[in-house]
Protein backbone atom coordinates (compact mmCIF):
# COMPACT_ATOMS: atom_id res chain seq x y z
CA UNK A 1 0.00 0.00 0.00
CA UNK A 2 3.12 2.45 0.88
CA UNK A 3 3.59 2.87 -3.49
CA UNK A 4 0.08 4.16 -3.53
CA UNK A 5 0.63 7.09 -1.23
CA UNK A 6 2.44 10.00 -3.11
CA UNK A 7 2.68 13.75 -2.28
CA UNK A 8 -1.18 15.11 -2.37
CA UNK A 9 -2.96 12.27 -3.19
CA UNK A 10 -3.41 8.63 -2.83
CA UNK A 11 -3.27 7.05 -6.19
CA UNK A 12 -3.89 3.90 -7.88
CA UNK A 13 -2.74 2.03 -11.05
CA UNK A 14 -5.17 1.71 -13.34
CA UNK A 15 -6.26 -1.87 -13.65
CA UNK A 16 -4.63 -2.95 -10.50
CA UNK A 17 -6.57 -4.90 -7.93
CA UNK A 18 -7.09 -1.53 -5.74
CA UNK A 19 -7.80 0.07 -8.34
CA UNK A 20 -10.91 -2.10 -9.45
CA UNK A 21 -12.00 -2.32 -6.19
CA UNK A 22 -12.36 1.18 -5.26
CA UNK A 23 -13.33 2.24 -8.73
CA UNK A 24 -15.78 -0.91 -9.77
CA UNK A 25 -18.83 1.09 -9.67
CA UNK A 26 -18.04 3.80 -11.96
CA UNK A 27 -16.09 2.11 -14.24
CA UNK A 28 -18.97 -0.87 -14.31
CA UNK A 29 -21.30 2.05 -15.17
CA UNK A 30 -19.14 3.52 -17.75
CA UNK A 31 -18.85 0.22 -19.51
CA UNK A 32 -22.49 -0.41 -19.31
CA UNK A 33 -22.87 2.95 -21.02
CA UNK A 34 -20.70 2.00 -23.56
CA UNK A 35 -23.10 -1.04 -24.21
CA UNK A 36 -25.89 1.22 -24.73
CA UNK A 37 -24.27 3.10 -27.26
CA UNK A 38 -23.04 -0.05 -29.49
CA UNK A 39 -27.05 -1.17 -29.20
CA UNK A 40 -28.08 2.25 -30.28
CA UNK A 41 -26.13 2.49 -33.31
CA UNK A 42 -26.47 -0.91 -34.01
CA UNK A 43 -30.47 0.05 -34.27
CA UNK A 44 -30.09 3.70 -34.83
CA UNK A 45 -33.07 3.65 -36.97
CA UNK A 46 -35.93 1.80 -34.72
CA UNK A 47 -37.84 3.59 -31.46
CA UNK A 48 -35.89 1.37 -29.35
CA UNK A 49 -32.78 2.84 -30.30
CA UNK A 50 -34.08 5.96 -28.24
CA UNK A 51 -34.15 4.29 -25.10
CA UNK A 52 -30.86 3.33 -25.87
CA UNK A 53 -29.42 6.32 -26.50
CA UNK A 54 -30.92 7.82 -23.16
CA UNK A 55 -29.64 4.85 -21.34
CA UNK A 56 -26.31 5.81 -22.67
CA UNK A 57 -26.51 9.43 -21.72
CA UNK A 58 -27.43 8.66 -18.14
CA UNK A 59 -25.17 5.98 -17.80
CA UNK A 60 -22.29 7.63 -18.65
CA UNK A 61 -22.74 10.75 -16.66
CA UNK A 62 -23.64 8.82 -13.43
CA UNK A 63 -20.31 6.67 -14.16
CA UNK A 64 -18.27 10.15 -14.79
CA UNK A 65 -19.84 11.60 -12.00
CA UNK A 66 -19.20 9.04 -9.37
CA UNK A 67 -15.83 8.46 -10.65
CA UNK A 68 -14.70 12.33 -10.06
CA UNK A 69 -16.18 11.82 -6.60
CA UNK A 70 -13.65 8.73 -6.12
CA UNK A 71 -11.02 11.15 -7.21
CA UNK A 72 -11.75 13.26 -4.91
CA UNK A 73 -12.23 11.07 -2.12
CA UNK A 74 -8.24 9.72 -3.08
CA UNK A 75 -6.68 13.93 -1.91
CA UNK A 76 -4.76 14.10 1.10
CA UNK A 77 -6.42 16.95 3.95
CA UNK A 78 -3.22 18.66 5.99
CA UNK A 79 -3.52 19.96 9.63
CA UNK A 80 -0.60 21.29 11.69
CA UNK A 81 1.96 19.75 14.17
CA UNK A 82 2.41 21.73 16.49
CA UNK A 83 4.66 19.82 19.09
CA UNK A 84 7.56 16.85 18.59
CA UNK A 85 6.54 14.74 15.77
CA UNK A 86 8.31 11.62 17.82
CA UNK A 87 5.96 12.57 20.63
CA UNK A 88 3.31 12.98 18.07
CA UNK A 89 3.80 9.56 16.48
CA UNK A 90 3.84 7.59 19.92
CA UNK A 91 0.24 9.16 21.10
CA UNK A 92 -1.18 8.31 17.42
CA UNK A 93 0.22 4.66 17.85
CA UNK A 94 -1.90 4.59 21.40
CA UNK A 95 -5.13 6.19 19.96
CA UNK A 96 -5.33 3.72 17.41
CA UNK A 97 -4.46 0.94 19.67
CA UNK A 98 -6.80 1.59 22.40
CA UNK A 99 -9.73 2.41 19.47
CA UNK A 100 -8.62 -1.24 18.19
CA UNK A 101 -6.95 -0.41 14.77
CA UNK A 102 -5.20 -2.31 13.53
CA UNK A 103 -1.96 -0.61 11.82
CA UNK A 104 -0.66 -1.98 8.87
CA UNK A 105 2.04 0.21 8.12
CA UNK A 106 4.60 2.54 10.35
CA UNK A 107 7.55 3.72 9.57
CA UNK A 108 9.11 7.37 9.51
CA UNK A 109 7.31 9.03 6.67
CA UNK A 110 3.51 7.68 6.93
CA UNK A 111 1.48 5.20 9.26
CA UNK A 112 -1.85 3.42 7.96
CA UNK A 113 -4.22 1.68 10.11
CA UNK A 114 -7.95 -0.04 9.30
CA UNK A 115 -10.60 -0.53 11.54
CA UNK A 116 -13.26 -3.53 10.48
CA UNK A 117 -16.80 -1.63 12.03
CA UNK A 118 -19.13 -4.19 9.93
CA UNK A 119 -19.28 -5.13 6.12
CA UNK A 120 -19.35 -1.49 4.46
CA UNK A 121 -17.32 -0.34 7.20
CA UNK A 122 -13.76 -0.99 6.89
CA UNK A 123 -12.06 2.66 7.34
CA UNK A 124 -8.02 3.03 6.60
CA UNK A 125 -6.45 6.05 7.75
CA UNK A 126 -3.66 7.40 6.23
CA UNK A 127 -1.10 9.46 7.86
CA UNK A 128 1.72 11.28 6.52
CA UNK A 129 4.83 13.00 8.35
CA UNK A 130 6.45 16.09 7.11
CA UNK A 131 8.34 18.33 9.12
CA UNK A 132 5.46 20.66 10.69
CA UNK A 133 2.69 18.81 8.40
CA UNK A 134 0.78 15.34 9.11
CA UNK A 135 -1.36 15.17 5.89
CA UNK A 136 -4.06 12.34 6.29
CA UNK A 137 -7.11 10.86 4.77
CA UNK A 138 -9.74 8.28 5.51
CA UNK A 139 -11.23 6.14 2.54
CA UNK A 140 -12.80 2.95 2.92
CA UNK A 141 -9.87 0.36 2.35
CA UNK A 142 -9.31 -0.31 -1.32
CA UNK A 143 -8.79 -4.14 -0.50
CA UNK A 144 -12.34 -4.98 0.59
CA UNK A 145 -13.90 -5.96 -2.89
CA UNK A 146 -16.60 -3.47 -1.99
CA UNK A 147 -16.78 -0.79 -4.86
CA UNK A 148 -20.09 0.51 -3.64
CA UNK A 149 -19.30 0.44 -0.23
CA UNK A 150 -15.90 2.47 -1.71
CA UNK A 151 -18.19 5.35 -2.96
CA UNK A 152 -21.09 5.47 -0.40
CA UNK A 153 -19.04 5.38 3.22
CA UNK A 154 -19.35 7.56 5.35
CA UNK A 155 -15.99 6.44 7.05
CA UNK A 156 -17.36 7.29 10.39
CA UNK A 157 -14.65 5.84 12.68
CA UNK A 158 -12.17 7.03 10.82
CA UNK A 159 -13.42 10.20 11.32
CA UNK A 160 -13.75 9.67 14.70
CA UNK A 161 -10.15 8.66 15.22
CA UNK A 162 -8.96 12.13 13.12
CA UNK A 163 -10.73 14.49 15.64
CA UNK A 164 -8.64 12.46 18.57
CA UNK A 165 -5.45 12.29 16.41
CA UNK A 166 -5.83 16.42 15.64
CA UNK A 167 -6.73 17.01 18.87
CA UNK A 168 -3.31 15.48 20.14
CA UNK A 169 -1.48 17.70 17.89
């Protein structure tokens, strides 16, 4: 997961597992689309190629529409440190632990952790340590084979555990 995190963003190769999993539902809808618009110009010149061609439109957009909300979903929020960042690190690791998360990752320059709350609940938080800076985010983890849980979660622990972690800072 560490080669997903870059500088403002978390990102994903296309066609990778993550990937898939986090975008399914757009993409699915997006491909659908594309469906529609082979059966309306297969039939462009019967009424049912209508329906096709307004399946297409709203297919398409929904699919765009929820995939630039994924996007958005993947940008990293910044709040500032304003003690040691060792000091910092060690009351993160004992938030998380005591709020059983599990982390996954820790080293100097990020930490991620998940939290398993039920089946569309499965928060990760990411957190990553620049000087003054911890930028972070909270997306429901890419791993879960849950597209539609990807793009309709609220990530309420995770946002939970953020309030406690900024309040520490």
């Amino acid at each position: 997961m560490k080669e997903h995190i870059k500088a403002n963003r978390l990102s994903f190769k296309v066609g990778t597992f993550e990937w898939l999993n986090f975008f399914g539902l757009p993409v699915g809808l997006i491909v659908f689309s594309l469906i529609m618009l082979f059966f309306f110009i297969k039939d462009r010149f019967s009424m049912d190629s209508i329906n096709n061609l307004i399946a297409f439109v709203v297919l398409a957009s929904f699919g765009v529409i929820t995939y630039y909300i994924q996007l958005r979903k993947l940008k990293l929020k910044t709040f500032q440190l304003k003690r040691n960042i060792e000091e910092f690190k060690k009351e993160v690791r004992k938030i998380l632990n005591t709020n059983k998360w599990a982390i996954e990752y820790d080293n100097k320059s990020f930490l991620l952790a998940t939290q398993r709350g039920s089946v569309f609940n499965l928060d990760m938080i990411i957190l990553k340590f620049d000087k003054s800076l911890i930028k972070w985010n909270v997306i429901h983890h890419p791993r879960s084979n849950n597209s539609i849980a990807a793009l309709f979660s609220l990530n309420i622990y995770g946002k939970k555990i953020i309030k406690l972690i900024k309040a520490s800072a």
